[in-house]
PDB file of N, CA and C in Angstrom:
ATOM      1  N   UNK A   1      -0.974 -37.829 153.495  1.00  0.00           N
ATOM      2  CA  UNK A   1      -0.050 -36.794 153.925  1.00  0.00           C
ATOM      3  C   UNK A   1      -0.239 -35.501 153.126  1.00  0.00           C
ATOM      4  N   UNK A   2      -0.504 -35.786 151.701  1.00  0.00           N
ATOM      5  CA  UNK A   2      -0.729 -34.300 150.999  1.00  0.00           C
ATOM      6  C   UNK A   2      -2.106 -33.823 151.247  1.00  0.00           C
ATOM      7  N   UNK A   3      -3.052 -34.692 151.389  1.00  0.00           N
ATOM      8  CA  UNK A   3      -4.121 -34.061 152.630  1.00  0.00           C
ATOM      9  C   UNK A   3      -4.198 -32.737 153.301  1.00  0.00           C
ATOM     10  N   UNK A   4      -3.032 -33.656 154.139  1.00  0.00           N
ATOM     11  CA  UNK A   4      -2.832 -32.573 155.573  1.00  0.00           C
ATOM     12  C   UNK A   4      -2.020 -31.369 155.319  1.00  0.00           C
ATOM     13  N   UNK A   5      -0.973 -31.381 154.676  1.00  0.00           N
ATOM     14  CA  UNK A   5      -0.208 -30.500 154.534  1.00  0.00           C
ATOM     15  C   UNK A   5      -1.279 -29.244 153.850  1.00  0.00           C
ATOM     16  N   UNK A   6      -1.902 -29.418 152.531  1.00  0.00           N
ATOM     17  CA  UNK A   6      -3.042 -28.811 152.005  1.00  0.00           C
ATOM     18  C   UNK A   6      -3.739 -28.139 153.000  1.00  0.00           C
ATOM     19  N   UNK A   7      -4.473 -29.272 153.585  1.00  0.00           N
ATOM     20  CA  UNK A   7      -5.161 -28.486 155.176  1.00  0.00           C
ATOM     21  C   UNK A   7      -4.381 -27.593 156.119  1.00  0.00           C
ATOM     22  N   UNK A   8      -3.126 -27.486 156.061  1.00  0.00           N
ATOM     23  CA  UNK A   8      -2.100 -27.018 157.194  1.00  0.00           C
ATOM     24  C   UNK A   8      -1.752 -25.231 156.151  1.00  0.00           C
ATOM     25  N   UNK A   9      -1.439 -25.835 155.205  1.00  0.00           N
ATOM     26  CA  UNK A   9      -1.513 -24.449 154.359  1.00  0.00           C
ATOM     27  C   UNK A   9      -2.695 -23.727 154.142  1.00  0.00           C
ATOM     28  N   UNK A  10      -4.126 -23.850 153.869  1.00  0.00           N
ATOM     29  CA  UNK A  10      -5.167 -23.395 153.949  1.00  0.00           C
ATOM     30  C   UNK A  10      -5.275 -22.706 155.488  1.00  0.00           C
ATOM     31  N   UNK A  11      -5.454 -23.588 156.364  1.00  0.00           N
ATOM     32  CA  UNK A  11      -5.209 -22.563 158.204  1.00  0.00           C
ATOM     33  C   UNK A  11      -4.124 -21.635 158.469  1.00  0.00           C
ATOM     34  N   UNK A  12      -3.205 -21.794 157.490  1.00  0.00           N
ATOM     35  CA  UNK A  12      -1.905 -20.793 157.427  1.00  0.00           C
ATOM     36  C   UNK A  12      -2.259 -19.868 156.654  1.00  0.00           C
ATOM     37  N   UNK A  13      -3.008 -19.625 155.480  1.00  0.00           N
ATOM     38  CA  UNK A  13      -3.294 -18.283 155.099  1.00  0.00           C
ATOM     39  C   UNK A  13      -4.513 -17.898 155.487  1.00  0.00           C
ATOM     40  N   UNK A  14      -5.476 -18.810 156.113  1.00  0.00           N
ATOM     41  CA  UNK A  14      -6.733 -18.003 156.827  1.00  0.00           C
ATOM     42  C   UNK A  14      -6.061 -17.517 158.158  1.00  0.00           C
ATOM     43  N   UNK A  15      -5.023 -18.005 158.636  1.00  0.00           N
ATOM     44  CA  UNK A  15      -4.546 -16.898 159.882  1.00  0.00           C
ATOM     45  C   UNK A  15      -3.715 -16.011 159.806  1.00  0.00           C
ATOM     46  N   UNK A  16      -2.885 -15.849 158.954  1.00  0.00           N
ATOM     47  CA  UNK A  16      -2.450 -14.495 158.180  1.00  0.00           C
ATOM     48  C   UNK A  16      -3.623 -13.859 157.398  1.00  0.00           C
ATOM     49  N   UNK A  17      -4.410 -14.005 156.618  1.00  0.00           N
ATOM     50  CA  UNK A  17      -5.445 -13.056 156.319  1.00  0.00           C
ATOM     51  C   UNK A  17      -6.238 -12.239 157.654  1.00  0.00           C
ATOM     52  N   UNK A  18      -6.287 -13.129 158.571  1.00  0.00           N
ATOM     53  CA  UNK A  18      -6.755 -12.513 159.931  1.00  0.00           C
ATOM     54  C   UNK A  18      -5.792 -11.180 160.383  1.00  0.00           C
ATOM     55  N   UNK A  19      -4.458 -11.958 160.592  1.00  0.00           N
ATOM     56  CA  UNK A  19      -3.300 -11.131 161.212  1.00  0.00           C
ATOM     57  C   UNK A  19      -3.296 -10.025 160.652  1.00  0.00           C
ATOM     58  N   UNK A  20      -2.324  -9.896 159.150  1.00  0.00           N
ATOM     59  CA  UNK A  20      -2.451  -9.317 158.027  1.00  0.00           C
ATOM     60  C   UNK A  20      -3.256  -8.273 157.956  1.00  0.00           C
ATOM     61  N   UNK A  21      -4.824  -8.668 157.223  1.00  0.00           N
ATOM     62  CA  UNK A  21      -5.282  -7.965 156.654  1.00  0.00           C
ATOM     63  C   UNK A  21      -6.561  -7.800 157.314  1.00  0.00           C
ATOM     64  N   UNK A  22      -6.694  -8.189 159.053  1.00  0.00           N
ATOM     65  CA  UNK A  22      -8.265  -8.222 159.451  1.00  0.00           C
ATOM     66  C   UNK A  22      -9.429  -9.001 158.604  1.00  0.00           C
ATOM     67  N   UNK A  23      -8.872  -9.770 158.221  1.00  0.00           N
ATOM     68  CA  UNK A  23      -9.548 -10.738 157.092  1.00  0.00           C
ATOM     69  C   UNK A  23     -10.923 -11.457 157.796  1.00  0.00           C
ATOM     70  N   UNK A  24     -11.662 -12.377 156.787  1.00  0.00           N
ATOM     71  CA  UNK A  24     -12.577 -12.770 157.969  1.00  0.00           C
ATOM     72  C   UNK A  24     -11.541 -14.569 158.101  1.00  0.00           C
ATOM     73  N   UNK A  25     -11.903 -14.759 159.194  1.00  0.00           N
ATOM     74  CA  UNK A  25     -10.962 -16.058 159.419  1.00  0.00           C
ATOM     75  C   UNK A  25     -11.538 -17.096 158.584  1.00  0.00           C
ATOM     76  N   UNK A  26     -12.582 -17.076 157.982  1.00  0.00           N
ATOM     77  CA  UNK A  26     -12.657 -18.760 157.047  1.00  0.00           C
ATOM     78  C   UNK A  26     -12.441 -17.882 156.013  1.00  0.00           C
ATOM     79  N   UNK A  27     -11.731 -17.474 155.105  1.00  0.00           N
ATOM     80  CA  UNK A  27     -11.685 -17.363 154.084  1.00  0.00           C
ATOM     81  C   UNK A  27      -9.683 -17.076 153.899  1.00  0.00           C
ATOM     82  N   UNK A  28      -8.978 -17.612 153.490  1.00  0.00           N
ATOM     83  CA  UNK A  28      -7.711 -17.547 152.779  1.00  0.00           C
ATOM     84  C   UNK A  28      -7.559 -16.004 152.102  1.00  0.00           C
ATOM     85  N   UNK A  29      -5.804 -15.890 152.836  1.00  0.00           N
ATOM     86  CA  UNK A  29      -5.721 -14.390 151.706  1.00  0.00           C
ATOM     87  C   UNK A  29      -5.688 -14.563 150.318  1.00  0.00           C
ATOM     88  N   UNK A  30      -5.647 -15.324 149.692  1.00  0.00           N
ATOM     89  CA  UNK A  30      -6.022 -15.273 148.389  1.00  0.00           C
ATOM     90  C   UNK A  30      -7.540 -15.383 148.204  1.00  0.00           C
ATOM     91  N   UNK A  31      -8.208 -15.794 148.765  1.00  0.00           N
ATOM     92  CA  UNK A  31      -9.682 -16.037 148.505  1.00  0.00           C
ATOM     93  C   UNK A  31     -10.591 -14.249 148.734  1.00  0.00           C
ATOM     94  N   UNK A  32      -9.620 -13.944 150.030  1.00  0.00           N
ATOM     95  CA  UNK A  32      -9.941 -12.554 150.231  1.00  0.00           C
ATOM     96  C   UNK A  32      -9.688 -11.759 148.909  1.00  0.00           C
ATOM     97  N   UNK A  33      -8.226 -11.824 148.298  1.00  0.00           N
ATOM     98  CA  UNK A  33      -8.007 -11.239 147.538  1.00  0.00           C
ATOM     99  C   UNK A  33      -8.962 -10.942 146.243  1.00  0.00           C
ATOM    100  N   UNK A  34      -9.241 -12.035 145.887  1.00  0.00           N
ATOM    101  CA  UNK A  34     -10.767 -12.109 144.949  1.00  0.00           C
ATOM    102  C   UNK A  34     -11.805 -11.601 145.737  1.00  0.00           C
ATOM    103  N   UNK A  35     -12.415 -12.071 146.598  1.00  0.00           N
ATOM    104  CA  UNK A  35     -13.659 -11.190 146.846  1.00  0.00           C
ATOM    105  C   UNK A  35     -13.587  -9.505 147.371  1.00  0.00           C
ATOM    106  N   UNK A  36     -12.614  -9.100 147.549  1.00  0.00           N
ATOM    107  CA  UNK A  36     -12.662  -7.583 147.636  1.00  0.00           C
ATOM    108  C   UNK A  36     -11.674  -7.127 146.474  1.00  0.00           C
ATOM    109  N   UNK A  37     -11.017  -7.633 145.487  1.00  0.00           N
ATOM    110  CA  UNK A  37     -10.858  -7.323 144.089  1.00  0.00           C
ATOM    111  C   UNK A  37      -9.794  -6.427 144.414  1.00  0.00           C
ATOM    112  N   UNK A  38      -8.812  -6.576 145.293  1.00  0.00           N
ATOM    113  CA  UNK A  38      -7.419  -6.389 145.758  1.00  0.00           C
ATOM    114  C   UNK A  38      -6.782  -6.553 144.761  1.00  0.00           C
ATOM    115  N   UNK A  39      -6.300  -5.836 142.850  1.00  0.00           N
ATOM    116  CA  UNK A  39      -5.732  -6.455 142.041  1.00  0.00           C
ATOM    117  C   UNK A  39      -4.299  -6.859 142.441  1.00  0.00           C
ATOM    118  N   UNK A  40      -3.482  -5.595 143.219  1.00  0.00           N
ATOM    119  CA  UNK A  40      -2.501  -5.827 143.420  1.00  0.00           C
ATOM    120  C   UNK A  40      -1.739  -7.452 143.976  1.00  0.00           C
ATOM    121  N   UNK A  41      -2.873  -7.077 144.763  1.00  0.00           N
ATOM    122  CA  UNK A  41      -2.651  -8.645 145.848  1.00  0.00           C
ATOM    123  C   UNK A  41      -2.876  -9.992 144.674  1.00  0.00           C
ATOM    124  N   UNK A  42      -3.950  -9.480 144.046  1.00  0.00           N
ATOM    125  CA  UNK A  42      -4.489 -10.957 143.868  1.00  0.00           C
ATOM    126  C   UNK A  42      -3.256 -11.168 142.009  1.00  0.00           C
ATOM    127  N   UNK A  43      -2.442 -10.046 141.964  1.00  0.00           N
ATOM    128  CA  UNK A  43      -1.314 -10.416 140.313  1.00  0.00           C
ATOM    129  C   UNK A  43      -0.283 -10.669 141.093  1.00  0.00           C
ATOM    130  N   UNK A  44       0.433 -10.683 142.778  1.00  0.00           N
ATOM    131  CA  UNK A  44       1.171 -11.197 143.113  1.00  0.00           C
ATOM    132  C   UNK A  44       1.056 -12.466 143.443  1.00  0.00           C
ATOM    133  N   UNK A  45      -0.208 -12.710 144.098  1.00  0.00           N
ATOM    134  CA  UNK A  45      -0.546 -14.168 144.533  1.00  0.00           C
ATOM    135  C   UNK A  45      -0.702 -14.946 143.341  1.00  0.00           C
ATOM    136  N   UNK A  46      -0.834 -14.925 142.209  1.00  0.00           N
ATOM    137  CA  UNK A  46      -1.395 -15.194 140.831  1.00  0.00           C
ATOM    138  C   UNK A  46       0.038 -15.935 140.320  1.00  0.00           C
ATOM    139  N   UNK A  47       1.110 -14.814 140.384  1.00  0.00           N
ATOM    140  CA  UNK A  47       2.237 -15.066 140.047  1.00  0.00           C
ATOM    141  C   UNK A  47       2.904 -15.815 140.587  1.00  0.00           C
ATOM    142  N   UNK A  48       2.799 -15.970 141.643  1.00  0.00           N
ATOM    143  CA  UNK A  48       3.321 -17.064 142.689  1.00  0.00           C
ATOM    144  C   UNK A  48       3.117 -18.301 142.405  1.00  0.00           C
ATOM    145  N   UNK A  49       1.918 -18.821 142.803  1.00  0.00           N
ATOM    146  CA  UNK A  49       0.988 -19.610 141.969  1.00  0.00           C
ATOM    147  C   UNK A  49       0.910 -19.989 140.830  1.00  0.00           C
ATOM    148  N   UNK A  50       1.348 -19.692 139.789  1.00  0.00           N
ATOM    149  CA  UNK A  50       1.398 -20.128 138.293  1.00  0.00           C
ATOM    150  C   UNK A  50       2.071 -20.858 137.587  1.00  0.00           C
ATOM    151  N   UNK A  51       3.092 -21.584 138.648  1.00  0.00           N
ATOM    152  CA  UNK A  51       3.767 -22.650 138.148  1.00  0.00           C
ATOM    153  C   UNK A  51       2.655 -23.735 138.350  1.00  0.00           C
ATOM    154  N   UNK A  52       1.787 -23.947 139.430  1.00  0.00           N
ATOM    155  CA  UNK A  52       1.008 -25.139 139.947  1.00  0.00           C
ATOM    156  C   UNK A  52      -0.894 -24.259 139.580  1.00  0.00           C
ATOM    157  N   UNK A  53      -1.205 -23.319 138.924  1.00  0.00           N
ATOM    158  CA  UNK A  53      -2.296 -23.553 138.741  1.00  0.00           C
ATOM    159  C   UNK A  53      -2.528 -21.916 138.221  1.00  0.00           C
ATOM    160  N   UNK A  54      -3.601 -21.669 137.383  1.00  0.00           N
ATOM    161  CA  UNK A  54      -4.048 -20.699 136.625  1.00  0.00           C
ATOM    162  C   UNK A  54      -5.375 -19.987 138.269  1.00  0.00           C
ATOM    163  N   UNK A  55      -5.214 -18.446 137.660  1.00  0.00           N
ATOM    164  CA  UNK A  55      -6.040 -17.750 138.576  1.00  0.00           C
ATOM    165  C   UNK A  55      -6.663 -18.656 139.899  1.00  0.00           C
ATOM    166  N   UNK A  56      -5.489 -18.228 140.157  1.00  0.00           N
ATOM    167  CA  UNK A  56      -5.456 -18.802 141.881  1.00  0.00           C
ATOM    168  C   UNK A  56      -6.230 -18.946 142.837  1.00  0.00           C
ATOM    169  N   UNK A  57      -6.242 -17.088 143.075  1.00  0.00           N
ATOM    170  CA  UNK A  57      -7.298 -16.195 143.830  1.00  0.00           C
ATOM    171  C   UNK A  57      -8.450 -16.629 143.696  1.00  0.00           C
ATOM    172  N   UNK A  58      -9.157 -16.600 142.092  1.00  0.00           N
ATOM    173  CA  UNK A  58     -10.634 -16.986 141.866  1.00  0.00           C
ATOM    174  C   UNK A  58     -10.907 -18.653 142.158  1.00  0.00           C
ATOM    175  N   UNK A  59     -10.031 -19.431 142.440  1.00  0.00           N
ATOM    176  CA  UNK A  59     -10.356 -20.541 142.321  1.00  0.00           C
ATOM    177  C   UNK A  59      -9.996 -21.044 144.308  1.00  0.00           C
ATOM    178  N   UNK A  60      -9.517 -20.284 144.689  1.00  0.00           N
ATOM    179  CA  UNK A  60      -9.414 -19.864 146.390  1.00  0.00           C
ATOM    180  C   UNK A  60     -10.932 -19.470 146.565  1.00  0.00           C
ATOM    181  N   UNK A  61     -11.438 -18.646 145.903  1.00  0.00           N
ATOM    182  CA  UNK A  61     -12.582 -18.006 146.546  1.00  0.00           C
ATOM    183  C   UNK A  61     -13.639 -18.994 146.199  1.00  0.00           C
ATOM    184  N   UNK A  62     -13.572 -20.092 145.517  1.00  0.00           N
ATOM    185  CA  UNK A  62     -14.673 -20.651 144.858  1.00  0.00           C
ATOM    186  C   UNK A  62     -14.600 -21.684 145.956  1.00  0.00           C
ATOM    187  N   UNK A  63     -13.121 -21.934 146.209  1.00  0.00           N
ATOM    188  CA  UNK A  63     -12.926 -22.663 147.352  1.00  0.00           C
ATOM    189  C   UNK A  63     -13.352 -22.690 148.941  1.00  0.00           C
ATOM    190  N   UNK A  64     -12.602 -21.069 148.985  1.00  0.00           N
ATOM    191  CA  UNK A  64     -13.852 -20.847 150.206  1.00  0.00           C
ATOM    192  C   UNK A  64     -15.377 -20.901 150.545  1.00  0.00           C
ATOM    193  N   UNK A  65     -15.587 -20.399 149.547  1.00  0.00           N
ATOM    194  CA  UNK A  65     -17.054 -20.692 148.967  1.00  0.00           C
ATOM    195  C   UNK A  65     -18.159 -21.729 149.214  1.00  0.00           C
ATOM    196  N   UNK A  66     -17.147 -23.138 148.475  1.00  0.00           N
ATOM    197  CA  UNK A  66     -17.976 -24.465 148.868  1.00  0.00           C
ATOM    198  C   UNK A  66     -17.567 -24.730 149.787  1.00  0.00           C
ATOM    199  N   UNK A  67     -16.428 -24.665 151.029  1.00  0.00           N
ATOM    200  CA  UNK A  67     -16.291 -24.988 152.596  1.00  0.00           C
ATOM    201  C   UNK A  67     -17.263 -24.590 152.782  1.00  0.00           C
ATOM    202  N   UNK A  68     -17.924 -23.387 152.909  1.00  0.00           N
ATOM    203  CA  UNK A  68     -18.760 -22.525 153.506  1.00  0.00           C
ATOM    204  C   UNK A  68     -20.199 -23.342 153.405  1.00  0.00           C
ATOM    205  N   UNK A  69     -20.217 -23.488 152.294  1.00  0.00           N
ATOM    206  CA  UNK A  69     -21.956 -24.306 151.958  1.00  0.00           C
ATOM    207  C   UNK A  69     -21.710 -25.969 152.826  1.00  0.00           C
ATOM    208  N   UNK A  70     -20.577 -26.280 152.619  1.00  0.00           N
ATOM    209  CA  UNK A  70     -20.552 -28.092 152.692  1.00  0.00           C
ATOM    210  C   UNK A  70     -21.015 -27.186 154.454  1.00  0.00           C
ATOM    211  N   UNK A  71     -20.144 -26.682 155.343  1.00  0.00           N
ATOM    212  CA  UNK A  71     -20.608 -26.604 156.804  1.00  0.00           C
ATOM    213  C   UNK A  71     -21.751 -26.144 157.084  1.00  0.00           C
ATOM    214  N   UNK A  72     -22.726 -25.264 156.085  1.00  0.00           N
ATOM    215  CA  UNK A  72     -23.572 -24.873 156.346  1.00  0.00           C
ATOM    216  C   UNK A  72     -25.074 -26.013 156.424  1.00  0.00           C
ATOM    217  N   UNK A  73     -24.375 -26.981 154.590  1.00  0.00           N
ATOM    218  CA  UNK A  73     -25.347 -28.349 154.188  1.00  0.00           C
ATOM    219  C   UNK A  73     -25.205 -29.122 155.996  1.00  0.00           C
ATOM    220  N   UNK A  74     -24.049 -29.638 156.656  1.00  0.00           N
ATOM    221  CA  UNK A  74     -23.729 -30.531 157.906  1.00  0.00           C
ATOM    222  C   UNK A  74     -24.636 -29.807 159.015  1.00  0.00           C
ATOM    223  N   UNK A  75     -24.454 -28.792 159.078  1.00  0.00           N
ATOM    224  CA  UNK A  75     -24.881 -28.234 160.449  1.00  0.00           C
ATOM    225  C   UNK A  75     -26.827 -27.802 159.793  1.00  0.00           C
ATOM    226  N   UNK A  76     -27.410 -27.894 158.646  1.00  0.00           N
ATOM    227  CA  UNK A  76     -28.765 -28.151 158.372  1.00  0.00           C
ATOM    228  C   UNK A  76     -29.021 -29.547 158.681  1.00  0.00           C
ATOM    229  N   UNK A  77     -28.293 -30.459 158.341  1.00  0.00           N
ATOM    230  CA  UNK A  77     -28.461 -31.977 158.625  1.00  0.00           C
ATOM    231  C   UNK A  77     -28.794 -32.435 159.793  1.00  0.00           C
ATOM    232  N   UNK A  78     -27.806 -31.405 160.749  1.00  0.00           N
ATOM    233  CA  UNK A  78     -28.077 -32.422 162.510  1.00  0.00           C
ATOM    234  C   UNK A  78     -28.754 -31.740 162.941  1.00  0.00           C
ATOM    235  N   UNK A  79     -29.242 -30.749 162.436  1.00  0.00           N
ATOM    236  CA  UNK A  79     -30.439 -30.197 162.959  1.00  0.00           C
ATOM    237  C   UNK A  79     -32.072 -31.298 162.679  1.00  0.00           C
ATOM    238  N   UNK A  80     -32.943 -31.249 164.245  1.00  0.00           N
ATOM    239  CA  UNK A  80     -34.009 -31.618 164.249  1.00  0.00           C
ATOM    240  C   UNK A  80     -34.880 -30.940 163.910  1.00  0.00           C
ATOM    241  N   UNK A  81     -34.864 -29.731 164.612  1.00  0.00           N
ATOM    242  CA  UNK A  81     -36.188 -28.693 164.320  1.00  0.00           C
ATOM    243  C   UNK A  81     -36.618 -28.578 163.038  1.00  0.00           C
ATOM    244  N   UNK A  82     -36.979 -28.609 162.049  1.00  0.00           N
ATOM    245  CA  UNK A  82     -37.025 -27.588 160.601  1.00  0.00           C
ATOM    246  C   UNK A  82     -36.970 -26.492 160.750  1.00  0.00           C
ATOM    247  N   UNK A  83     -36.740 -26.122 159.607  1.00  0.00           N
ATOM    248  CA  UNK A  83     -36.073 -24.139 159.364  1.00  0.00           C
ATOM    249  C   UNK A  83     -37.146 -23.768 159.450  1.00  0.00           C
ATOM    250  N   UNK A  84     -37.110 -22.310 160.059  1.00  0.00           N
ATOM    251  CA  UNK A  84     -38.849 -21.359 159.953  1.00  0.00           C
ATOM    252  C   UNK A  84     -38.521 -20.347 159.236  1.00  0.00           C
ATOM    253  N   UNK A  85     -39.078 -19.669 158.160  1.00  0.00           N
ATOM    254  CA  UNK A  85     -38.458 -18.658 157.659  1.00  0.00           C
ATOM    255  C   UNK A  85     -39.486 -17.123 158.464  1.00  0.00           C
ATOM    256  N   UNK A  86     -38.707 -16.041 158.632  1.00  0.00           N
ATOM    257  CA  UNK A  86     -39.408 -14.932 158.956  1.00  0.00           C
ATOM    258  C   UNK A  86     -38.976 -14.607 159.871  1.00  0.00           C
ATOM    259  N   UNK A  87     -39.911 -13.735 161.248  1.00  0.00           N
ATOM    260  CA  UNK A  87     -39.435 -13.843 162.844  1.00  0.00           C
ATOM    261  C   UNK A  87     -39.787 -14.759 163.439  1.00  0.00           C
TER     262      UNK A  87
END
């Protein structure tokens, strides 16, 4: 159950970062907040956050980060062809 809820909150701030801030949709407004160095954003989100965990933002973005590679590692996997590099 804390799974899901986790997962349910992560799709809740990647679709407010969308709404919000034109965000890109896989990445969380806090994750945004770190990679475009939003201080404002990212000492409110920080503060929020600091009962349950130290620099939030940076650890959102590290987060987004490895989603990004783990889908990128899955979708190299079911691939047959091999990669070609060049045109």
């Amino acid at each position: 159950m804390a799974g899901r809820l986790i997962r349910l909150g992560d799709a809740t701030s990647q679709w407010f970062n969308v709404l919000l801030f034109n965000g890109d949709p896989n990445h969380s407004i806090s994750g945004d907040a770190y990679r475009f160095n939003r201080r404002r954003l990212m000492r409110f989100i920080d503060w929020l956050a600091s009962p349950w965990e130290d620099d939030h933002c940076r650890r959102a973005y590290e987060h987004d980060v490895l989603k990004g590679r783990r889908l990128v590692y899955e979708a190299d996997s079911q691939t047959t062809e091999p990669r070609t590099s060049g045109a």
